[in-house]
Protein backbone atom coordinates (compact mmCIF):
# COMPACT_ATOMS: atom_id res chain seq x y z
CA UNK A 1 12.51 -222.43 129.77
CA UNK A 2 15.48 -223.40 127.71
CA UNK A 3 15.17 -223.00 123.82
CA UNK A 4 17.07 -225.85 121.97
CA UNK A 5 18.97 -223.31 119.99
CA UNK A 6 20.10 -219.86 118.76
CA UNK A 7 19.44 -218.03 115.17
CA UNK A 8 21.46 -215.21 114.30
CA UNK A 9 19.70 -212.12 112.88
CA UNK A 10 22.35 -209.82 111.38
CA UNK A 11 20.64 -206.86 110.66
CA UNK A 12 22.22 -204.78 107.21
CA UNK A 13 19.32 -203.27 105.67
CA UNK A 14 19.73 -199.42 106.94
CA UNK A 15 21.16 -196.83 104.86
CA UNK A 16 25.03 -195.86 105.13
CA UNK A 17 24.69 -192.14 105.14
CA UNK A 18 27.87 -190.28 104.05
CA UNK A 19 29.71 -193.04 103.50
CA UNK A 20 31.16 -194.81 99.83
CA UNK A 21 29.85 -197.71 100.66
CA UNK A 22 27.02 -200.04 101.90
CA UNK A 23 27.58 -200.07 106.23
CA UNK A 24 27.87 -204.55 105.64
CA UNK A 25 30.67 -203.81 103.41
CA UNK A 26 32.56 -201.49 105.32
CA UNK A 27 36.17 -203.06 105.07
CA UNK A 28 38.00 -203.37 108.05
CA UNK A 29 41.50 -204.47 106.91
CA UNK A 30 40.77 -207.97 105.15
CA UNK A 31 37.13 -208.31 106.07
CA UNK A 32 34.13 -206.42 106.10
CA UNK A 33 31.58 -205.55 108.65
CA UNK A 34 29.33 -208.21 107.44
CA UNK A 35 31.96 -211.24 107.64
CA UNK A 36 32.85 -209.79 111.25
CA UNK A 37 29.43 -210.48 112.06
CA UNK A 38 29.21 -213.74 110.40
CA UNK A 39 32.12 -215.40 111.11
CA UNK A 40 31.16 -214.58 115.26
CA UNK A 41 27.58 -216.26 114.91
CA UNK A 42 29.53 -219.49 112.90
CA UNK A 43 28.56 -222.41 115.39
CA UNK A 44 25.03 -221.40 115.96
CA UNK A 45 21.67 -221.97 114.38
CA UNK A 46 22.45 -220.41 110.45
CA UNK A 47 22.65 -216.54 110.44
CA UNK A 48 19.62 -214.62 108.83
CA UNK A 49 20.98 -211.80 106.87
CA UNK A 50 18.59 -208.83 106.40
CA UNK A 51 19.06 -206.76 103.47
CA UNK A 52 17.04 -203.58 102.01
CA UNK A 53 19.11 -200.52 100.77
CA UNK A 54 21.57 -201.62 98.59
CA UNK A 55 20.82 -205.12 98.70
CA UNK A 56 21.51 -206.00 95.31
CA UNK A 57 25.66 -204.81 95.77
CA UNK A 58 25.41 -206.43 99.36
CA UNK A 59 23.81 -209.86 98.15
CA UNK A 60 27.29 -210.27 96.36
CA UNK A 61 29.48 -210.53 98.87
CA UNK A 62 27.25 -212.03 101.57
CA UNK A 63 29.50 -214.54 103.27
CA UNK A 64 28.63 -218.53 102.51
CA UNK A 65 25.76 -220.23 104.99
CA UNK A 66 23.98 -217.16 105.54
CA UNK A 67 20.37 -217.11 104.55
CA UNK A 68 19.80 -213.90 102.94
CA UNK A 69 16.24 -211.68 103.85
CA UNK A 70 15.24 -208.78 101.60
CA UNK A 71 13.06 -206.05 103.89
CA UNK A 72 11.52 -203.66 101.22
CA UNK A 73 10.47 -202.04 103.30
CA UNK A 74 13.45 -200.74 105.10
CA UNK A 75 12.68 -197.57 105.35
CA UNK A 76 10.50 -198.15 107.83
CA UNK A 77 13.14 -198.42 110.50
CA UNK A 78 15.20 -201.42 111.78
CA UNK A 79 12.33 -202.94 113.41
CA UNK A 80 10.88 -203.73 110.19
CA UNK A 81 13.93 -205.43 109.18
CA UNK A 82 13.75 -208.09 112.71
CA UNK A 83 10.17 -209.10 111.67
CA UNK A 84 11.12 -209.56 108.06
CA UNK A 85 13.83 -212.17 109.89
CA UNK A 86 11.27 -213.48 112.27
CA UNK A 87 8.81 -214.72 109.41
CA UNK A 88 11.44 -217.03 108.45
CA UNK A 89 12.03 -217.96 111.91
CA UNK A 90 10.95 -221.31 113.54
CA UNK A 91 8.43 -220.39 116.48
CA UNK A 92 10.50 -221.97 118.98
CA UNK A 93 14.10 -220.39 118.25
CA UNK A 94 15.68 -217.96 120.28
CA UNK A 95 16.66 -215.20 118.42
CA UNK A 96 20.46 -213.08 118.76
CA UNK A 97 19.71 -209.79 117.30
CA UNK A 98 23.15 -208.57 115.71
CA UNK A 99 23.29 -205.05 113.59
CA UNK A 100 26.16 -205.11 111.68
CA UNK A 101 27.64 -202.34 112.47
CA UNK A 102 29.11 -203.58 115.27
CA UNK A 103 32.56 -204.45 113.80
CA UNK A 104 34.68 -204.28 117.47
CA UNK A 105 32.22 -207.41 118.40
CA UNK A 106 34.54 -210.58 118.77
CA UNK A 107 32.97 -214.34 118.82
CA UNK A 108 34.46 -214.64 122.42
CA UNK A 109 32.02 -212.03 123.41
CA UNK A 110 28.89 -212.94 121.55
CA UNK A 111 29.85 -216.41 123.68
CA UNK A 112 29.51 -214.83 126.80
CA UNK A 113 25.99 -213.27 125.79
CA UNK A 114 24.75 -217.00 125.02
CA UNK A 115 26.21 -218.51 127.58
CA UNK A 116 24.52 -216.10 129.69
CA UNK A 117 21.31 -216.77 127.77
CA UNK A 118 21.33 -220.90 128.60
CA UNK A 119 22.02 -219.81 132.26
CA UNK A 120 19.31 -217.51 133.13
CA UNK A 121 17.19 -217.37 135.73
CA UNK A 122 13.52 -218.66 135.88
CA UNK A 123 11.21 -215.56 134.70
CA UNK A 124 14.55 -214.45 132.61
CA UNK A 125 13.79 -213.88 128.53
CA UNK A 126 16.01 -211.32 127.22
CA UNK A 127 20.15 -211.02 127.45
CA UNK A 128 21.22 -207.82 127.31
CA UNK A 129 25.33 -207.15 126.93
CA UNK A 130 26.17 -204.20 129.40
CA UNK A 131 29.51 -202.12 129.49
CA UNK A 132 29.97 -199.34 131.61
CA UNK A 133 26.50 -197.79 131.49
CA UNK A 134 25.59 -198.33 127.99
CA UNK A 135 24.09 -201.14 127.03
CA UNK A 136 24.39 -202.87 123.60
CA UNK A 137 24.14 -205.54 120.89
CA UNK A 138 23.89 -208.49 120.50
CA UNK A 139 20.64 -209.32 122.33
CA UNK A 140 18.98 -212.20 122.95
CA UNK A 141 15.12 -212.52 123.07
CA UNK A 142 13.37 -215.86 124.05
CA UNK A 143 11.02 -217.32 121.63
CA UNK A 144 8.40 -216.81 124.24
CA UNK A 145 8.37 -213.20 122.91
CA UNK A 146 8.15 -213.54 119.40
CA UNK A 147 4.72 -212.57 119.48
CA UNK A 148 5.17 -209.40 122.07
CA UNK A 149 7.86 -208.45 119.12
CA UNK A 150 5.41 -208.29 116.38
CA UNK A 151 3.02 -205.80 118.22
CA UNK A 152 5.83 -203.90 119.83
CA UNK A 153 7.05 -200.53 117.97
CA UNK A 154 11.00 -201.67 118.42
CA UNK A 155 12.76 -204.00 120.06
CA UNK A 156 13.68 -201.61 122.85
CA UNK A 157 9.88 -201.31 123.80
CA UNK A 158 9.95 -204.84 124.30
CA UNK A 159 13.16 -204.89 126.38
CA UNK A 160 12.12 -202.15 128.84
CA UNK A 161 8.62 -203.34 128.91
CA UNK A 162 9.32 -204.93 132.11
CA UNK A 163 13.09 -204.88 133.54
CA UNK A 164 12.96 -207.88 135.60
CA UNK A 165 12.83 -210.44 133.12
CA UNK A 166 15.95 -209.08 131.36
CA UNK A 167 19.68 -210.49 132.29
CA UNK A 168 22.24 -207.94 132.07
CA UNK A 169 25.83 -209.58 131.53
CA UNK A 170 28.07 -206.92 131.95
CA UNK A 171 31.17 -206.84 129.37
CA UNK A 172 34.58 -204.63 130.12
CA UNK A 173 34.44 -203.65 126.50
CA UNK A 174 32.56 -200.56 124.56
CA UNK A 175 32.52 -203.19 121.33
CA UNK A 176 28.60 -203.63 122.08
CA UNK A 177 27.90 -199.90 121.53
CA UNK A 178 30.58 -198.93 119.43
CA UNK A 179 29.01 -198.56 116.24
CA UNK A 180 28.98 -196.30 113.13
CA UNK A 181 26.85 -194.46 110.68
CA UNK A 182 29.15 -192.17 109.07
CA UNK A 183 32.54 -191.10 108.40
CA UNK A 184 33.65 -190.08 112.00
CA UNK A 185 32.15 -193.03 113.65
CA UNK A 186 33.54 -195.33 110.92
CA UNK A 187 37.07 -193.97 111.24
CA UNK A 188 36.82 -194.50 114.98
CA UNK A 189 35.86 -197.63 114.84
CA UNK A 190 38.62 -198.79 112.16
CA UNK A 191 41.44 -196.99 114.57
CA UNK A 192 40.16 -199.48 117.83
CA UNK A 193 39.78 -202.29 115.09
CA UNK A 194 43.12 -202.08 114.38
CA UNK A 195 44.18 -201.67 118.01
CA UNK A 196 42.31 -204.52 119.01
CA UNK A 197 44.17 -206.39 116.46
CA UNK A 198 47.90 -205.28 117.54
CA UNK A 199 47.07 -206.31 121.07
């Protein structure tokens, strides 16, 4: 049941509506979304990087070790950029599904979702990070399902396919839903960034 290891998928290929710049290079003090994410996956399997709008700016600054995806076809929704990462894949990896922007994520938490992963029951094949009632990133899918992921629509088809084979770990912190996509959300998400920091 156990896979022998973990890949990172950071997923930065979306469109940062209304804001000046790319969503991966959103800074957040002395770092950027994308080196948040990186840095917290350091110590696994090396990170896959998915890039599609604005690729060429973001390719620049991608953070050393990462192995960098282009999804063309972006557009098509985030879904298209997983696959794009999956092709790349080996067939018996585990996957950790990260989106970017997710910049309150910390690597002590993305340790908790993979230590929950290696300790799952029998039957078990997705880890799902739970706080409050919202659920959230980053989540784990078996290698088992890389083929249900190809067929599937999204990701989240897959997950609620059937809700006993998922492991909920449940996380006091709104960092795995707290995400942005525009000027609001980013500005929220700088002000807890910097709060989390002070503490």
């Amino acid at each position: 049941m156990r896979d022998d290891r973990i890949v990172p998928i950071l997923l930065a290929a979306g469109p940062s509506r209304g804001l000046p710049f790319p969503k991966a290079l959103a800074p957040f003090r002395d770092t950027t979304a994308l080196e948040i994410a990186a840095a917290n996956c350091a110590g696994y399997e090396e990170s896959v990087v998915v890039l599609g709008c604005q690729a060429a700016q973001i390719r620049l600054a991608v953070p050393a070790g990462l192995r960098v995806v282009i999804n063309r076809g972006w557009r098509a929704g985030q879904h298209s950029s997983l696959l794009a990462a999956l092709r790349v894949i080996p067939r018996s990896a585990a996957i950790l599904v990260y989106p970017v922007d997710h910049p309150l994520l910390t690597r002590a938490l993305v340790s908790r979702v993979t230590r929950a992963f290696f300790r799952r029951r029998q039957g078990q094949s997705i880890v799902l990070p739970i706080a409050g009632e919202k659920v959230g990133h980053p989540t784990i899918f078996a290698s088992e399902l890389r083929e249900e992921i190809f067929a599937a629509r999204t990701a989240r088809d897959v997950v609620y396919a059937n809700l006993q084979r998922v492991k909920f770990v449940k996380l006091n912190s709104p960092a795995v839903w707290l995400d942005f996509d525009n000027e609001a959300s980013y500005r929220r998400c700088l002000r807890e960034y910097r709060k989390s920091r002070r503490a």
